[in-house]
C-alpha atoms as a PDB file:
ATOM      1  CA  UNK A   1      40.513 -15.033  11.276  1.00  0.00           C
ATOM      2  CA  UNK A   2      37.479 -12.801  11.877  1.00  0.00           C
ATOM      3  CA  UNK A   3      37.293 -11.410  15.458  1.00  0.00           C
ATOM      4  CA  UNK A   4      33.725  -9.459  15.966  1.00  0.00           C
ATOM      5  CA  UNK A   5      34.474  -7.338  19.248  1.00  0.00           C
ATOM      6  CA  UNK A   6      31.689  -5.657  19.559  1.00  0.00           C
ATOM      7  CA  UNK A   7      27.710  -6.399  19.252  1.00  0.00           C
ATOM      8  CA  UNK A   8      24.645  -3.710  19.791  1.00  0.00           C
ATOM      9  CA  UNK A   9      21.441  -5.066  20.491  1.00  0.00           C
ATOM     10  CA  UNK A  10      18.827  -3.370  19.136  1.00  0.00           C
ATOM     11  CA  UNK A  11      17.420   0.294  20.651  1.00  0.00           C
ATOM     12  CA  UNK A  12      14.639   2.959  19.886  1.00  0.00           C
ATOM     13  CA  UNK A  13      14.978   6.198  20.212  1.00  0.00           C
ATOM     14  CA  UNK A  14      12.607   8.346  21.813  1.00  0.00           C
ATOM     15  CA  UNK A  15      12.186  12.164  21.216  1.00  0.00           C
ATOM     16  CA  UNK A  16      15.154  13.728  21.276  1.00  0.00           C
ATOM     17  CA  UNK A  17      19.347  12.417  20.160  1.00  0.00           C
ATOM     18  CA  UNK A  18      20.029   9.578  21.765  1.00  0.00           C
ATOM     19  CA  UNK A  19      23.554   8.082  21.015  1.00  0.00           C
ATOM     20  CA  UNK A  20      24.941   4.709  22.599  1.00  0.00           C
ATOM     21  CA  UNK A  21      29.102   4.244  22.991  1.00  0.00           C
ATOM     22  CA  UNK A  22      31.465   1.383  22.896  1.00  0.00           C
ATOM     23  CA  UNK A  23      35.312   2.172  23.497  1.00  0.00           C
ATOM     24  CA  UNK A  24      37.014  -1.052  22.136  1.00  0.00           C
ATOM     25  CA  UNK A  25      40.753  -1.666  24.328  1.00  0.00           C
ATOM     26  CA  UNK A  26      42.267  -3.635  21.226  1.00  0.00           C
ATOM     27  CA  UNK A  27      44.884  -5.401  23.782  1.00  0.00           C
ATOM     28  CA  UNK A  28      42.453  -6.764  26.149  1.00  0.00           C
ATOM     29  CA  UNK A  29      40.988  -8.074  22.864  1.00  0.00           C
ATOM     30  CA  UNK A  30      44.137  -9.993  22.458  1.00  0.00           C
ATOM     31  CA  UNK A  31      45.970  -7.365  19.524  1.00  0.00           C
ATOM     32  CA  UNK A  32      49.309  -6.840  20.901  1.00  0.00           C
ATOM     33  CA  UNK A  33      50.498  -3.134  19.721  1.00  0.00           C
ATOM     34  CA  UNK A  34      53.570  -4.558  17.670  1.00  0.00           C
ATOM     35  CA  UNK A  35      50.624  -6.684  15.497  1.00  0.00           C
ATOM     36  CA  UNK A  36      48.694  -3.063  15.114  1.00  0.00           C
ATOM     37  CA  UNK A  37      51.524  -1.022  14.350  1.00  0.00           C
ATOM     38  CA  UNK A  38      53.859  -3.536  11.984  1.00  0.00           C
ATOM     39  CA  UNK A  39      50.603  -5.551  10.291  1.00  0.00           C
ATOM     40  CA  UNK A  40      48.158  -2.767  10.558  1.00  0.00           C
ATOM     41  CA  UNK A  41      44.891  -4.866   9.831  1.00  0.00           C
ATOM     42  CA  UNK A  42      41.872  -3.494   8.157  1.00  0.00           C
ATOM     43  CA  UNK A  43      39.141  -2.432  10.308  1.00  0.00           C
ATOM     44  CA  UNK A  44      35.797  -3.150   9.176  1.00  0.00           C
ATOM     45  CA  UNK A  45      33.023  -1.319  10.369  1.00  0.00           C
ATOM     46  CA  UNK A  46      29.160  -2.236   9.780  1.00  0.00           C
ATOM     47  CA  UNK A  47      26.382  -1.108  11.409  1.00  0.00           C
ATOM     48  CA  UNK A  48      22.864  -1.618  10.569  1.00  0.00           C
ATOM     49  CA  UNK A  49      20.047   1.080  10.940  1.00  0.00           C
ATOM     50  CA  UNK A  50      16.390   1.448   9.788  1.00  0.00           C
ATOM     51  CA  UNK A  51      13.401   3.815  10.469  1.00  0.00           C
ATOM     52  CA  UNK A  52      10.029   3.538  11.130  1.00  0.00           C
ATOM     53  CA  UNK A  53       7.327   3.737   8.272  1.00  0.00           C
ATOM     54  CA  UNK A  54       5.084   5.855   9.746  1.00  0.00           C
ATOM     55  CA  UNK A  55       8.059   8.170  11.549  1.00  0.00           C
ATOM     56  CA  UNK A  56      10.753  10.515  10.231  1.00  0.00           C
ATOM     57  CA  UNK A  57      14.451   9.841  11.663  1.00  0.00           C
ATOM     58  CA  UNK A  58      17.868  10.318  11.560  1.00  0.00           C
ATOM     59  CA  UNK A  59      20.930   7.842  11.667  1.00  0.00           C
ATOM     60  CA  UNK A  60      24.577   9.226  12.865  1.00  0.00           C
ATOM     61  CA  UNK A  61      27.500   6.937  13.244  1.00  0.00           C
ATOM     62  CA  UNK A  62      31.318   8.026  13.973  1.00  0.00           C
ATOM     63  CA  UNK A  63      33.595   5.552  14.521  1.00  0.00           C
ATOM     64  CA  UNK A  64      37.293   6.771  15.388  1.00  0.00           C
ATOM     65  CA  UNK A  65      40.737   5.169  15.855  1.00  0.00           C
ATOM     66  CA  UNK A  66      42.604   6.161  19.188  1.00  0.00           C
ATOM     67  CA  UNK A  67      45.915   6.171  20.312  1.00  0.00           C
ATOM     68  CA  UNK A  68      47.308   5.186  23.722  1.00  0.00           C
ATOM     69  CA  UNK A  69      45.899   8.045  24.940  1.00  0.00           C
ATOM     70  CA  UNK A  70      42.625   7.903  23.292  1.00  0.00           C
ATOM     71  CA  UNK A  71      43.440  10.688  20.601  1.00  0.00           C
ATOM     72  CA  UNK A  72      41.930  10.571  17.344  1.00  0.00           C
ATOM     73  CA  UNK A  73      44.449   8.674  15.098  1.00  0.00           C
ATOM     74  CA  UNK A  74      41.361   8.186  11.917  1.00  0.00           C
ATOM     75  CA  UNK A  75      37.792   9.070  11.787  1.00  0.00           C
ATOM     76  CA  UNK A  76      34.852   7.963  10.146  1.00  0.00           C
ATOM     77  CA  UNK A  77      31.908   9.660  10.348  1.00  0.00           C
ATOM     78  CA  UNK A  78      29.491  10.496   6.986  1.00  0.00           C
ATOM     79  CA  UNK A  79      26.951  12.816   6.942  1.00  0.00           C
ATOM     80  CA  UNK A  80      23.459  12.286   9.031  1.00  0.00           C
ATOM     81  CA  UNK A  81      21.337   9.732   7.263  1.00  0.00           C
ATOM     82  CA  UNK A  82      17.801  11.581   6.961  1.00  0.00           C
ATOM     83  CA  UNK A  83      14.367   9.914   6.279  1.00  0.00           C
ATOM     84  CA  UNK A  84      10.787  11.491   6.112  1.00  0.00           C
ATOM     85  CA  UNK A  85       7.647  10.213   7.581  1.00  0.00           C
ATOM     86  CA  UNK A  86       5.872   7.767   5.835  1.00  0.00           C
ATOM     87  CA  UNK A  87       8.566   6.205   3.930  1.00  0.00           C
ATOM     88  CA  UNK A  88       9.103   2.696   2.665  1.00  0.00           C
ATOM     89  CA  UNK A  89      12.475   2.277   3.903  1.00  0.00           C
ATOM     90  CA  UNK A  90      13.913  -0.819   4.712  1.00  0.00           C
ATOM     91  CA  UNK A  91      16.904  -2.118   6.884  1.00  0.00           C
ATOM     92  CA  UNK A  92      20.176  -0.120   6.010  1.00  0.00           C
ATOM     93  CA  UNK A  93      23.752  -1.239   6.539  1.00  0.00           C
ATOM     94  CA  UNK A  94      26.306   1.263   6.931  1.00  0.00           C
ATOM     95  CA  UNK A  95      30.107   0.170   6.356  1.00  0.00           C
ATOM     96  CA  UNK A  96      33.539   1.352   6.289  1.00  0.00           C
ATOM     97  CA  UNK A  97      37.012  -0.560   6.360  1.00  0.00           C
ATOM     98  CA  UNK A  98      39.868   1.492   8.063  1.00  0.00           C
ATOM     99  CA  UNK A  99      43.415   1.280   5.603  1.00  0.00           C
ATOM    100  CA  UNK A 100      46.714   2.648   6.366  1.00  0.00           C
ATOM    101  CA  UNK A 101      45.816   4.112   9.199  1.00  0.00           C
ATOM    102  CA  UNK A 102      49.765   4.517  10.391  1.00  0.00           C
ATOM    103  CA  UNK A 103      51.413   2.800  13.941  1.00  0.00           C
ATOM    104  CA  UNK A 104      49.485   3.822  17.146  1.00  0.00           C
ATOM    105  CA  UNK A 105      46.556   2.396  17.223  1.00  0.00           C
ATOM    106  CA  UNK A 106      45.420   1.059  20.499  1.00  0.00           C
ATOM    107  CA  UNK A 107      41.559   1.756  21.084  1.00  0.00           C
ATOM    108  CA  UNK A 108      38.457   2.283  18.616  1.00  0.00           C
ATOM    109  CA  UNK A 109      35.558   4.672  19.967  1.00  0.00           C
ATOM    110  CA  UNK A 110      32.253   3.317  18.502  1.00  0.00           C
ATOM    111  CA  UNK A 111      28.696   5.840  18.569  1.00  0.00           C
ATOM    112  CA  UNK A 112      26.007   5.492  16.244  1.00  0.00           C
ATOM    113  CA  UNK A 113      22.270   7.145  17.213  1.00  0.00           C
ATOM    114  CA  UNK A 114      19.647   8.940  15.962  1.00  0.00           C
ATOM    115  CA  UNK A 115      16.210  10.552  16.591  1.00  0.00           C
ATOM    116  CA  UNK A 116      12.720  11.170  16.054  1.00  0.00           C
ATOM    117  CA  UNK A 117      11.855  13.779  14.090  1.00  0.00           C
ATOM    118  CA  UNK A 118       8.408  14.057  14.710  1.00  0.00           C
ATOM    119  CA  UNK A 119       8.994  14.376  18.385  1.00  0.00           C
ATOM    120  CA  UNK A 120       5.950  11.828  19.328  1.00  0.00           C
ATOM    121  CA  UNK A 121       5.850  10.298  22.501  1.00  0.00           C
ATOM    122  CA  UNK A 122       7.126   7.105  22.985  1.00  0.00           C
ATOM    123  CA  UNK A 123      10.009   5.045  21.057  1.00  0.00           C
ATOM    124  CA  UNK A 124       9.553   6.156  17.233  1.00  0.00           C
ATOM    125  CA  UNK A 125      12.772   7.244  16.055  1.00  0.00           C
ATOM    126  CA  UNK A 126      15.626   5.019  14.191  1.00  0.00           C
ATOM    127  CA  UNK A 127      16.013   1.505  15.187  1.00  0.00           C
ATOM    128  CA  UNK A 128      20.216   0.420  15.197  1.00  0.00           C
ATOM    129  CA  UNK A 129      21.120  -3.132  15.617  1.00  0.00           C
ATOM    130  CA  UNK A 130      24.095  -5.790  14.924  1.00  0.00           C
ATOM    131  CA  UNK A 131      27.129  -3.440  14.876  1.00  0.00           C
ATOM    132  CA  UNK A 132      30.396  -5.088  14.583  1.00  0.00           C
ATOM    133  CA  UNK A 133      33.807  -3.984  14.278  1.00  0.00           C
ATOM    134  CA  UNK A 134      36.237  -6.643  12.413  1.00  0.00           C
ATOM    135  CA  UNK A 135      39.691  -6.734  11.891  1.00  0.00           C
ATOM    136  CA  UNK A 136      41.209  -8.605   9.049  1.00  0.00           C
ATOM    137  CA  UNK A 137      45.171  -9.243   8.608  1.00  0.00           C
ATOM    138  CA  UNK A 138      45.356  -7.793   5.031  1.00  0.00           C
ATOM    139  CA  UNK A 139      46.233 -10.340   2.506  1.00  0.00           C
ATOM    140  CA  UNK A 140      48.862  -8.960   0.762  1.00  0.00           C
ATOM    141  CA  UNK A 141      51.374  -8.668   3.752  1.00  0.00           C
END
């Protein structure tokens, strides 16, 4: 079964970093501790990002697991996406899937942003919509 937890709507970001955050409680989601810690699920991550054509931008995304009291457990978070003015780029989806992360698990801390590099302004920089954290029960448990 494929639970999405959470959803971003789509958002612009205007001249300088802007970052939006989502701390997941994976309990009040209805994943008791004993499922986290004996089953340890993967956690899929996907996030998609684009620019404007006529703007340069840049895409950051770090998405960490937390333990009961919200300490990093596992990180992910790759280097800045960059892209230059007048590119052709087109809609981007970053992914990861969380393995073996070890027993503790409890919350996931999702932030993803960007900004304009041009500084115009007005809402030019990059565009982030449809992120989604999933968790599977891995198959060969």
């Amino acid at each position: 079964m494929v639970n999405v937890l959470a959803v971003c709507v789509l958002s612009l970001v205007y001249l300088r970093t802007c970052r939006k955050s989502q701390l997941i409680d994976l309990e009040k989601e209805g994943y008791r501790p004993s499922f986290m810690d004996d089953f340890q699920p993967d956690i899929i991550i996907s996030d998609w990002y684009a620019p404007r054509w006529d703007c340069g931008s840049e895409y950051e995304i770090c998405v960490e697991l937390l333990n009961h009291k919200k300490k990093p457990i596992k990180k992910f978070s790759p280097d800045t996406v960059v892209f230059q003015q007048w590119n052709d780029q087109k809609w981007n989806q970053m992914t990861h899937v969380f393995k073996n992360y070890g027993p503790g698990v409890r919350y996931i801390r999702f932030i993803h942003g960007g900004n304009d590099t041009q500084f115009w302004a007005g809402w030019y920089g990059i565009r982030v919509t449809n992120s989604s954290i999933e968790i599977f029960p891995s198959v060969d448990r």
